[in-house]
Protein backbone atom coordinates (compact mmCIF):
# COMPACT_ATOMS: atom_id res chain seq x y z
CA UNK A 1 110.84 110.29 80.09
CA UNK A 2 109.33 108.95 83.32
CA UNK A 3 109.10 105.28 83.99
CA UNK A 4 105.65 103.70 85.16
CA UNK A 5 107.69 103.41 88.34
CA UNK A 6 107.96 106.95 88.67
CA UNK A 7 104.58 108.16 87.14
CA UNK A 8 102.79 105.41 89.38
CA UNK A 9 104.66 106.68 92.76
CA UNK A 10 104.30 110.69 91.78
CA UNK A 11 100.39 109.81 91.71
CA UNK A 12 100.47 108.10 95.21
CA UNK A 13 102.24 111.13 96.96
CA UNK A 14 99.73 113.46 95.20
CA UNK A 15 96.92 111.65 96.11
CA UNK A 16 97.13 109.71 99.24
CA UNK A 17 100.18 111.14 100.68
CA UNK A 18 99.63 114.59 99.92
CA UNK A 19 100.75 116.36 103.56
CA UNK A 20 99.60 119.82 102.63
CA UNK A 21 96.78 119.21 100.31
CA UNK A 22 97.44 120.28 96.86
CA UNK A 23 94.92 117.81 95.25
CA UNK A 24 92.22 119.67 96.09
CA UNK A 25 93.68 122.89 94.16
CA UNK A 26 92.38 123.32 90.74
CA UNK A 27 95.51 123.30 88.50
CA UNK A 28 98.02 122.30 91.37
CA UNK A 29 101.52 120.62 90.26
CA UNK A 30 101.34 117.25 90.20
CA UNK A 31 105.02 116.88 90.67
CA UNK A 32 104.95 119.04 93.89
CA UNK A 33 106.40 115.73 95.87
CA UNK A 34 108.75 114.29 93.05
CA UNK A 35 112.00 115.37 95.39
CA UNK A 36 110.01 113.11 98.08
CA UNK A 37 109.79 110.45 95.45
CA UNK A 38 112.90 110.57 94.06
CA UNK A 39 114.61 109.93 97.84
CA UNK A 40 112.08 107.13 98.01
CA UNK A 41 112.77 105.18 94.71
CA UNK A 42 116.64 105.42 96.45
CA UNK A 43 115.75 103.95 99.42
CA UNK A 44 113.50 101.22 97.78
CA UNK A 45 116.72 100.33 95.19
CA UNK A 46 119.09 100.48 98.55
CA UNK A 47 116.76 97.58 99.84
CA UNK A 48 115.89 99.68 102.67
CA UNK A 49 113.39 98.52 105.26
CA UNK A 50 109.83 99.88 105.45
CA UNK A 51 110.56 101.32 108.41
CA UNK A 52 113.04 103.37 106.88
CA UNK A 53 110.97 104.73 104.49
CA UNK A 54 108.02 105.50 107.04
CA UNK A 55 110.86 107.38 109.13
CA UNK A 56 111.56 109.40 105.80
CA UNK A 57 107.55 110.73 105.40
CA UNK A 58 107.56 111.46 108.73
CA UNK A 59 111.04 113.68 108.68
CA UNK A 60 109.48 114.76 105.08
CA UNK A 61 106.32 115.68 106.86
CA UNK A 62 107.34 117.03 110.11
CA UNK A 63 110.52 118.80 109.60
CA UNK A 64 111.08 119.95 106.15
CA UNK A 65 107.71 120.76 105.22
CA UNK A 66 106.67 121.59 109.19
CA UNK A 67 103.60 119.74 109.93
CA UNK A 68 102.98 117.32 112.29
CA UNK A 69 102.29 115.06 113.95
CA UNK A 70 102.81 113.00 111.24
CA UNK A 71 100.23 110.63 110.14
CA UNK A 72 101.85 107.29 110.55
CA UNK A 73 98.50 105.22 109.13
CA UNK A 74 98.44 107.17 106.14
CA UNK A 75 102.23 107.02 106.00
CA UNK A 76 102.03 103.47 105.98
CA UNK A 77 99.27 103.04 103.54
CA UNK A 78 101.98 104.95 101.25
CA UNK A 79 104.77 102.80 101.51
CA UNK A 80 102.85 99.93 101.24
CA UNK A 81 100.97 101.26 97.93
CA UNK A 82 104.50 101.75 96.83
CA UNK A 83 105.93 98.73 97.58
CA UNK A 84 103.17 97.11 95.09
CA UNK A 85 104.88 99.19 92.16
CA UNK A 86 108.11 97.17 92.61
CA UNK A 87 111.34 98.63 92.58
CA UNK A 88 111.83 101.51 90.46
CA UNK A 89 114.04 101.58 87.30
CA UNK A 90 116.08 104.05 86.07
């Protein structure tokens, strides 16, 4: 069973991060960016920086899923809405 944690950040990536626009599919998996997430909730319990985890959306965006540029507002708005969760459990 998810945490709130987890269910609260796999909503952000779907719906502000979202790199490659899923959300706007009818019936698209929600738990497309829960590898993304998961990295992230081990970053955030490592105490890493924000800068750290902006520099992991960007890689995320740019070279594993191959877009780019990366968009480093949004990306920012994302770590920032997940900072506001706390740090993840579990």
């Amino acid at each position: 069973m998810q945490t709130d944690w987890f269910a609260s950040a796999r909503a952000i990536l779907f719906r502000e991060w979202d790199p490659i626009g899923i959300s706007r599919w009818d019936g698209s998996p929600e738990d497309e960016y829960d590898d993304y997430r998961d990295h992230l909730a081990d970053l955030i319990r490592a105490g890493e920086s924000d800068r750290v985890l902006l520099d992991y959306l960007e890689w995320a965006e740019v070279e594993c899923i191959g877009l780019g540029p990366a968009n480093r507002q949004r990306n920012a708005r994302v770590v920032a809405a997940l900072r506001a969760l706390g740090s993840p459990s579990g």
